[in-house]
N, C-alpha and C. Protein backbone atom coordinates (compact mmCIF):
# COMPACT_ATOMS: atom_id res chain seq x y z
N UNK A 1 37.54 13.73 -9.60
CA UNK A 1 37.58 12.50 -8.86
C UNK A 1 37.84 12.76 -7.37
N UNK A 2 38.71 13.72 -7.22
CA UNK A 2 39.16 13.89 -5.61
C UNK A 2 37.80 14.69 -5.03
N UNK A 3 36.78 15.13 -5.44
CA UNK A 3 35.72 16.03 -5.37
C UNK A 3 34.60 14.63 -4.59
N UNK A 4 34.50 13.38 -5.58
CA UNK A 4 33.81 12.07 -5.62
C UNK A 4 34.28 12.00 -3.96
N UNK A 5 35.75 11.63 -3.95
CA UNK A 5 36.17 10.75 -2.58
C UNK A 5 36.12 11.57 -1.78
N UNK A 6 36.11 12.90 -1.57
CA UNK A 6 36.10 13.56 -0.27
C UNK A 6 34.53 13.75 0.35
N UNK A 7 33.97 13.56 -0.69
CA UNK A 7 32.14 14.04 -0.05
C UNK A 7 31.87 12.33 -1.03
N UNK A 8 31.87 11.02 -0.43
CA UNK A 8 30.99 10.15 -0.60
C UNK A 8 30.16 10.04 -0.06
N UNK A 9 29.73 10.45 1.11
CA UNK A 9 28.16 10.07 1.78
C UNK A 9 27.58 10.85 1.49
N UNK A 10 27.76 12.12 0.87
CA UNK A 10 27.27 12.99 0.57
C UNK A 10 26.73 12.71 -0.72
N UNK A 11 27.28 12.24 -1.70
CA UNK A 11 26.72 11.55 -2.86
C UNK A 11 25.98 10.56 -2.57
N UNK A 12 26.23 9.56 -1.80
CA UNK A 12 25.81 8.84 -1.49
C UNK A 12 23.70 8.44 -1.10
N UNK A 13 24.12 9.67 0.26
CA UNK A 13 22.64 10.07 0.49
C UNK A 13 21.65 10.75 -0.80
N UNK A 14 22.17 11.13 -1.75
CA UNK A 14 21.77 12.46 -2.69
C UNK A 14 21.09 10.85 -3.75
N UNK A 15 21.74 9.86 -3.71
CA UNK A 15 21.63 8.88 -4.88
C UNK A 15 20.34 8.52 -4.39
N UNK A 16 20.71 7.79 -2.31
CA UNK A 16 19.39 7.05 -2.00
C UNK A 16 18.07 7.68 -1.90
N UNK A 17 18.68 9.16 -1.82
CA UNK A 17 16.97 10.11 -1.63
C UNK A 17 16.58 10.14 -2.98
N UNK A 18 17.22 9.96 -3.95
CA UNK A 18 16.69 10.11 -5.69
C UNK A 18 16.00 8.88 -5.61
N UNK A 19 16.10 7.74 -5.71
CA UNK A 19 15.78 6.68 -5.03
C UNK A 19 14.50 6.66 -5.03
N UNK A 20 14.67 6.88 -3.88
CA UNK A 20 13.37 6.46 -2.95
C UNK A 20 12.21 7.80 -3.30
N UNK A 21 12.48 9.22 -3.82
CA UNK A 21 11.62 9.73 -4.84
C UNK A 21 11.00 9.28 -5.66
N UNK A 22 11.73 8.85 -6.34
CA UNK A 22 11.37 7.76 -7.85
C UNK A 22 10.92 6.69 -8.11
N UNK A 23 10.25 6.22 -6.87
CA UNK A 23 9.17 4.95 -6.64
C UNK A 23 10.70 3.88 -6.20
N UNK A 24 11.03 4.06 -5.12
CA UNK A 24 11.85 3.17 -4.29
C UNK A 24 10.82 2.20 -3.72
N UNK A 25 9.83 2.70 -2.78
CA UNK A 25 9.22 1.92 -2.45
C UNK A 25 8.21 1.28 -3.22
N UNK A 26 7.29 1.53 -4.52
CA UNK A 26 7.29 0.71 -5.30
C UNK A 26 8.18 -0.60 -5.72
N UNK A 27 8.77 -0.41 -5.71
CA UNK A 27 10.13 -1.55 -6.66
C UNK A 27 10.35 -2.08 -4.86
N UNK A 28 10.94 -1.61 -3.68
CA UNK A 28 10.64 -3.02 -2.74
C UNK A 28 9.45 -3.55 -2.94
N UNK A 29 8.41 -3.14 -3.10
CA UNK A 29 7.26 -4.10 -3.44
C UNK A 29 7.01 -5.08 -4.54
N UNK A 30 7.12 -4.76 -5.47
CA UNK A 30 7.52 -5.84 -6.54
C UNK A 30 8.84 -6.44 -5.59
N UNK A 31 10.23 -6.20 -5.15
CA UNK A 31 10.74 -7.22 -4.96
C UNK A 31 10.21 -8.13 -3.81
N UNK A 32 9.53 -8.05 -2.89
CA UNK A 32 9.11 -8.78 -2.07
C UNK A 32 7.69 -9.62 -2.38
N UNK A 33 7.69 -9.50 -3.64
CA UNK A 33 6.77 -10.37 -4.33
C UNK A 33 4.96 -10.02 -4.04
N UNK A 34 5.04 -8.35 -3.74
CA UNK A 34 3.76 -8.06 -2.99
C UNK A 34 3.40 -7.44 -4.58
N UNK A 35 2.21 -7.83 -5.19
CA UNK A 35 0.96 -7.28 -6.50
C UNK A 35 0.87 -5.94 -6.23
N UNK A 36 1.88 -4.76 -6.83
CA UNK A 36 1.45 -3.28 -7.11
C UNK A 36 -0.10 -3.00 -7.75
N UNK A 37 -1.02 -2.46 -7.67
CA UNK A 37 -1.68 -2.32 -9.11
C UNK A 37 -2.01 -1.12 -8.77
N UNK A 38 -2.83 -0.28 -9.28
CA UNK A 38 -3.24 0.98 -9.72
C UNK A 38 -4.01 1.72 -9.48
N UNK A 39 -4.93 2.59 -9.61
CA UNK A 39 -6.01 2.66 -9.14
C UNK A 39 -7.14 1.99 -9.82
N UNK A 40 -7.13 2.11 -11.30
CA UNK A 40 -7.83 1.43 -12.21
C UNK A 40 -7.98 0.00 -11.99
N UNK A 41 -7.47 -0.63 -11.73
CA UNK A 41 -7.31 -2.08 -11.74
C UNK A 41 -7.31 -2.06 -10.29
N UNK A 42 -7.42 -1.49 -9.12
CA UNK A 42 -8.59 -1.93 -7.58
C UNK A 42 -10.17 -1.44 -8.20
N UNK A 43 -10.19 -0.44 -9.07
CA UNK A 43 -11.88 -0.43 -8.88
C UNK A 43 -12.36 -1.60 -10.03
N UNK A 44 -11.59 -2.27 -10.63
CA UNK A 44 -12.05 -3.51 -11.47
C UNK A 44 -12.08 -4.80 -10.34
N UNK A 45 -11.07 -4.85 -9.82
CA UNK A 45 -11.04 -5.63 -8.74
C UNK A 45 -12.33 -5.96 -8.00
N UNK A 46 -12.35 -4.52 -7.48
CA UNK A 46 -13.29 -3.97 -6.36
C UNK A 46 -14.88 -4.30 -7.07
N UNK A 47 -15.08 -3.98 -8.29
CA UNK A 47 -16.52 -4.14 -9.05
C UNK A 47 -16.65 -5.83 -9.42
N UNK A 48 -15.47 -6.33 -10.14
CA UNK A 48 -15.69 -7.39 -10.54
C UNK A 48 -15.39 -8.60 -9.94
N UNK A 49 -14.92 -8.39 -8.87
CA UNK A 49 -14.09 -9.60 -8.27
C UNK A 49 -14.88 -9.67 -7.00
N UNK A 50 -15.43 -8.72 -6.50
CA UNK A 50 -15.83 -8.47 -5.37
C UNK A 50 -14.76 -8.73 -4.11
N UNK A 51 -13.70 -7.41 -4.36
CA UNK A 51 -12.49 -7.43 -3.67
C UNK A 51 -12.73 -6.62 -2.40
N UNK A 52 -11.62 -7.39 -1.68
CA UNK A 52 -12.39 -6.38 0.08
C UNK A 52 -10.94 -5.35 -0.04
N UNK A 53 -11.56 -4.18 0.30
CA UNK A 53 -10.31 -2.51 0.33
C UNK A 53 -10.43 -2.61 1.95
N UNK A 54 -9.20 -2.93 2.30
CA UNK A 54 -8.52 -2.60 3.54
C UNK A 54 -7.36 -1.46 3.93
N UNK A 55 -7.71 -0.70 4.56
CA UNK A 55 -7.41 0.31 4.93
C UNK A 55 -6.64 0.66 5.75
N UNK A 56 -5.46 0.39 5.82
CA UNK A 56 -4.73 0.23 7.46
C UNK A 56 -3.77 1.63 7.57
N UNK A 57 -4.74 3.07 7.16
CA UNK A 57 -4.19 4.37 7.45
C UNK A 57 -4.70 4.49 9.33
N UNK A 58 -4.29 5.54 9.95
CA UNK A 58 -4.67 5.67 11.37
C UNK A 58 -6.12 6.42 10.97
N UNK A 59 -6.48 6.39 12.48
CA UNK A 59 -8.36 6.73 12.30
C UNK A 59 -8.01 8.09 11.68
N UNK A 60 -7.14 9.25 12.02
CA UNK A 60 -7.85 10.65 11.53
C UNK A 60 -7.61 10.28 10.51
N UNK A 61 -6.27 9.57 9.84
CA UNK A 61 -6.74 9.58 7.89
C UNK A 61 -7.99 8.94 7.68
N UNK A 62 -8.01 8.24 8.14
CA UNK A 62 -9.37 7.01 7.55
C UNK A 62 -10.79 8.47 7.47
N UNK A 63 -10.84 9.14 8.88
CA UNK A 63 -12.64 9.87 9.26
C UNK A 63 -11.63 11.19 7.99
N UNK A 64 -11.03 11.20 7.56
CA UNK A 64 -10.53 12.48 6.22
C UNK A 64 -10.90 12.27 5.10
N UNK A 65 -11.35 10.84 4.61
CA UNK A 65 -11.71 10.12 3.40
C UNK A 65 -11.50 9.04 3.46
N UNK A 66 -11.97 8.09 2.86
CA UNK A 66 -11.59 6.37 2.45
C UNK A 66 -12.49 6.17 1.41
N UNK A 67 -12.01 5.14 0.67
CA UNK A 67 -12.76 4.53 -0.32
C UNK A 67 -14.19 4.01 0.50
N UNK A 68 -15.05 3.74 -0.88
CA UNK A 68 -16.59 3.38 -0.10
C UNK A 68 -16.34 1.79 0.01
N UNK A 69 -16.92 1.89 0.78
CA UNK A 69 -17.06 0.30 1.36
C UNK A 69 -15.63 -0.77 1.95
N UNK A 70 -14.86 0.02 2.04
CA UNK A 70 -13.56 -0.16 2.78
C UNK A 70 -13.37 -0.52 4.30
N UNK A 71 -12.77 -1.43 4.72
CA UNK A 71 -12.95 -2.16 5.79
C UNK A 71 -11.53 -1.24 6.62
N UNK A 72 -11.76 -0.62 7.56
CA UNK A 72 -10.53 0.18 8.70
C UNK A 72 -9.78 -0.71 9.61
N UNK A 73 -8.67 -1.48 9.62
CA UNK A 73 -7.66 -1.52 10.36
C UNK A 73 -6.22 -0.90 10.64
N UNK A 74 -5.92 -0.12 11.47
CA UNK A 74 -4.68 0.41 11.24
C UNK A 74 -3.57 -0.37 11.35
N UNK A 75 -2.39 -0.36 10.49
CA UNK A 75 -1.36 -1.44 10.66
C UNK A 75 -1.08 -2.06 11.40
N UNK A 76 -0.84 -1.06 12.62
CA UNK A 76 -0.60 -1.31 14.17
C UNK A 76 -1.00 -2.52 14.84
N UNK A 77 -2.59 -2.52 14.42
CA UNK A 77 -3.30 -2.90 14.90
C UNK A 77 -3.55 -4.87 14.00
N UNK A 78 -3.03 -4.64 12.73
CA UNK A 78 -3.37 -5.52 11.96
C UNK A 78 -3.00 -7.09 12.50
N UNK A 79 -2.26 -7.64 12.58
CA UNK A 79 -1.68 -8.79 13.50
C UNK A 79 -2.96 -9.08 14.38
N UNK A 80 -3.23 -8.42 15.31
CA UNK A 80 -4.16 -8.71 16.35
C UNK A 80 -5.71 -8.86 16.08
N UNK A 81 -6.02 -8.50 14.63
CA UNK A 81 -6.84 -8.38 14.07
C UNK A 81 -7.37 -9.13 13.29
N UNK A 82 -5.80 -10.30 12.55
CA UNK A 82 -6.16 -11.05 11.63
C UNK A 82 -7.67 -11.70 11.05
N UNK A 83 -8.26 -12.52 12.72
CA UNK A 83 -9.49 -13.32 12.73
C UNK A 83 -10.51 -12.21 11.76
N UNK A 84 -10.53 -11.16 12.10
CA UNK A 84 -11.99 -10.21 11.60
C UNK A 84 -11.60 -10.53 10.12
N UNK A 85 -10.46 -11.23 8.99
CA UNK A 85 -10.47 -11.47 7.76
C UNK A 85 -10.44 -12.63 7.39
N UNK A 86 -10.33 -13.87 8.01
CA UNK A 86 -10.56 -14.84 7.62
C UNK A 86 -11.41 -15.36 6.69
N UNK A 87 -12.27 -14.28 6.92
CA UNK A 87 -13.85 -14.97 5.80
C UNK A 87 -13.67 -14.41 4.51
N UNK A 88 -12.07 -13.74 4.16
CA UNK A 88 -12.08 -13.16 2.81
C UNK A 88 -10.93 -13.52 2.14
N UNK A 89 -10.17 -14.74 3.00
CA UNK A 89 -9.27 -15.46 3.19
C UNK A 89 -8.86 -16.24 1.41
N UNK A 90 -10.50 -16.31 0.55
CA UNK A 90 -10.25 -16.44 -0.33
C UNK A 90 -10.29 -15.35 -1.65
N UNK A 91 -10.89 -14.46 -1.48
CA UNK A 91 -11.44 -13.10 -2.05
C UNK A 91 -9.80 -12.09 -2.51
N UNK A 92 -10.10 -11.60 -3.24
CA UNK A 92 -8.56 -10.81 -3.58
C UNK A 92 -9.05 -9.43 -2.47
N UNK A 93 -8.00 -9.44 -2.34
CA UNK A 93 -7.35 -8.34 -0.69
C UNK A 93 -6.95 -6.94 -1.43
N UNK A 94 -7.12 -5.69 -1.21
CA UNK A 94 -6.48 -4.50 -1.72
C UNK A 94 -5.85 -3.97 -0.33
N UNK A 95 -4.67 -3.72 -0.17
CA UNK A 95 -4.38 -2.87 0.96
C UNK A 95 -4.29 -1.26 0.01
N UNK A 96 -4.48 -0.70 1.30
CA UNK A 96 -4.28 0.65 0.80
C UNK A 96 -4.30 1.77 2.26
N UNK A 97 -2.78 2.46 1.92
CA UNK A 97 -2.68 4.01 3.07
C UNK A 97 -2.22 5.09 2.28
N UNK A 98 -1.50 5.99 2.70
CA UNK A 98 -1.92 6.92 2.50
C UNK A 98 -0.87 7.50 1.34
N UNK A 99 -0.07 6.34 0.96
CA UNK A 99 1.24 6.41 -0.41
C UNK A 99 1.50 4.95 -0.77
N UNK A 100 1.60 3.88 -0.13
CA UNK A 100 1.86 2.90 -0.37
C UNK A 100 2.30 1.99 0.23
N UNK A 101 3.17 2.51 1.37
CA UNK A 101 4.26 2.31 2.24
C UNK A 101 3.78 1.52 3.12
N UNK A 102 2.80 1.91 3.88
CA UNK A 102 2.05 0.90 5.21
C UNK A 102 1.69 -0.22 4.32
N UNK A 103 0.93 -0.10 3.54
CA UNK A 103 -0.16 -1.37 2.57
C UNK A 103 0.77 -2.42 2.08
N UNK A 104 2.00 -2.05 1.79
CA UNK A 104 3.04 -2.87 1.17
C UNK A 104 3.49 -3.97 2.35
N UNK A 105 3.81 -2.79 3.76
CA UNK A 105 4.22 -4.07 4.73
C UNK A 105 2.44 -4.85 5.02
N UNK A 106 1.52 -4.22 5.38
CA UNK A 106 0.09 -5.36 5.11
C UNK A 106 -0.03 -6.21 4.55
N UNK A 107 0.46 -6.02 3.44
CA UNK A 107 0.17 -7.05 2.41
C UNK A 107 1.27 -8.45 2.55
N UNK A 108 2.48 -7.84 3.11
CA UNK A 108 3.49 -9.14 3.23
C UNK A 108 2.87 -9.33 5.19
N UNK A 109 2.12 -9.01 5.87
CA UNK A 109 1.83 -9.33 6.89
C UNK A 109 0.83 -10.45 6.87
N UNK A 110 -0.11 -10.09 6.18
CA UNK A 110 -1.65 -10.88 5.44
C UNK A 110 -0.69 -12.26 4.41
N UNK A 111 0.19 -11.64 3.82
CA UNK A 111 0.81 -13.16 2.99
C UNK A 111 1.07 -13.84 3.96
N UNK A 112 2.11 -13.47 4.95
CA UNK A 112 2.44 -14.47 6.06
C UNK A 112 1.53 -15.67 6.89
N UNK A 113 0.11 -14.16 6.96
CA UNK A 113 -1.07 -15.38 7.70
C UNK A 113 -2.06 -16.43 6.46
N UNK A 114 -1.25 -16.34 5.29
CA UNK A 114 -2.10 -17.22 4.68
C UNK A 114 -2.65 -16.55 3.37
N UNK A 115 -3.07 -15.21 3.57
CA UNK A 115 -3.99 -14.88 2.11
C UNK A 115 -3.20 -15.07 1.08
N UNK A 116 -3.79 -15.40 0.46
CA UNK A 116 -2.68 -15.38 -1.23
C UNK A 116 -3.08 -14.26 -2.56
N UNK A 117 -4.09 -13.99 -2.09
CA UNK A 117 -4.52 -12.88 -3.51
C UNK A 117 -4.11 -11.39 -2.54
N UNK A 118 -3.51 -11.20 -2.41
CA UNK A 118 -3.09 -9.72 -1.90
C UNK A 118 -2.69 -8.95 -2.70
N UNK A 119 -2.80 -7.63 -2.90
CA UNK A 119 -2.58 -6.78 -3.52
C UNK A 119 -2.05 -5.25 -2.86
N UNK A 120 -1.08 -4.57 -3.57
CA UNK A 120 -0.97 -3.32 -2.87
C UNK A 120 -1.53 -1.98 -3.47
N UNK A 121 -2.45 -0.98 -3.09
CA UNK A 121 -2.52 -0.11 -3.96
C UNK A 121 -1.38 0.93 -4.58
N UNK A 122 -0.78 0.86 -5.66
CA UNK A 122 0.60 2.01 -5.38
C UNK A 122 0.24 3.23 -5.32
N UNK A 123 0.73 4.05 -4.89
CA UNK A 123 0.86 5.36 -4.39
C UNK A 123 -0.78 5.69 -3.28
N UNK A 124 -1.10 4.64 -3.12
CA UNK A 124 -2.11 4.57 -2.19
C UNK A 124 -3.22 5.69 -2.40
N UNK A 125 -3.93 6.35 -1.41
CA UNK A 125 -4.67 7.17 -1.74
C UNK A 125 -4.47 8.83 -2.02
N UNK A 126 -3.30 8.89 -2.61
CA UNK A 126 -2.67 10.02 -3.12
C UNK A 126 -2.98 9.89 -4.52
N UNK A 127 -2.71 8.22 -4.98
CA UNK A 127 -3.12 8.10 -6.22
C UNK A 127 -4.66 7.86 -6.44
N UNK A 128 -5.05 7.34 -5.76
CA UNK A 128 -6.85 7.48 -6.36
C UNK A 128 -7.22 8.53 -6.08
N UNK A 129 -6.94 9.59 -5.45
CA UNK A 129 -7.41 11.14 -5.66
C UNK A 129 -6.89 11.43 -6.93
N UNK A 130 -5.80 11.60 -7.26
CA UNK A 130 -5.00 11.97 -8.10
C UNK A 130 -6.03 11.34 -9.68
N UNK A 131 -6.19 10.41 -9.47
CA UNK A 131 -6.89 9.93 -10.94
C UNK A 131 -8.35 10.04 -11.19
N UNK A 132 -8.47 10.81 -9.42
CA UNK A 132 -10.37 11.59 -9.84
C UNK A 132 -11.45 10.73 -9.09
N UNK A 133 -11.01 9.67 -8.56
CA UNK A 133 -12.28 8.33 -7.52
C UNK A 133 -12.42 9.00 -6.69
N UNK A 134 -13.51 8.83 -6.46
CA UNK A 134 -14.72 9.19 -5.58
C UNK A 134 -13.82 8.72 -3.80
N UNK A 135 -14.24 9.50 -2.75
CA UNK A 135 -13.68 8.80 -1.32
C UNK A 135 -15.34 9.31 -0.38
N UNK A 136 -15.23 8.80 0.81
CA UNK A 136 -15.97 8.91 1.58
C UNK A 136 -16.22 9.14 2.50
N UNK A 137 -16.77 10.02 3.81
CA UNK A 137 -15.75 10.27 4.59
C UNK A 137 -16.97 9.50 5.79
């Protein structure tokens, strides 16, 4: 116990980095009410729904690979950008970067201006490599 109280931040940090390994930022996404889904379920999206893949990695990730037919805004940039999506305003939305992390705040950026079918890709495009989809460069 005296081991516990003399090094607490030290435990402390060791808990939040386990954390946030272990799909931390997943789970803020579910709590902020932003749609995780998968890779499987964007290319159903993407085929059947005729869903728009937005991309808000910076240009060298984007010219490194992107999904086909994926629309490029970088986060940064997204706010100032809104108007260029309006016309999909009703269409289900995929964000997707380069783990999850950017697409998650997109997606609560895009809720704010209105879209309602938003979606986040989880583990972003680490995971659609990872499960074998095709990218484009």
């Amino acid at each position: 116990m005296e081991f516990v109280t003399q090094n607490i931040w030290l435990i402390t940090m060791a808990v939040v980095s386990g954390f946030m390994l272990l799909g931390g930022p997943a789970l803020f996404g579910r709590l902020s009410g932003v749609k995780q889904i998968g890779p499987q379920e964007a290319v159903m999206l993407f085929n059947h729904d005729d869903a728009l893949v937005l991309d808000v990695r910076e240009q060298s990730e984007w010219s490194d690979g992107h999904i086909a037919s994926a629309r490029h805004i970088p986060l940064g940039k997204l706010k100032d950008r809104l108007s260029e999506l309006e016309k999909y305003k009703g269409k289900p939305i995929i964000a997707v970067c380069r783990s999850g992390n950017r697409s998650s705040s997109a997606c609560g950026i895009l809720r704010k201006a209105g879209f309602e079918n938003v979606s986040n890709l989880s583990g972003g495009m680490m995971a659609w490599e990872s499960a074998g989809l095709p990218r484009e460069r």
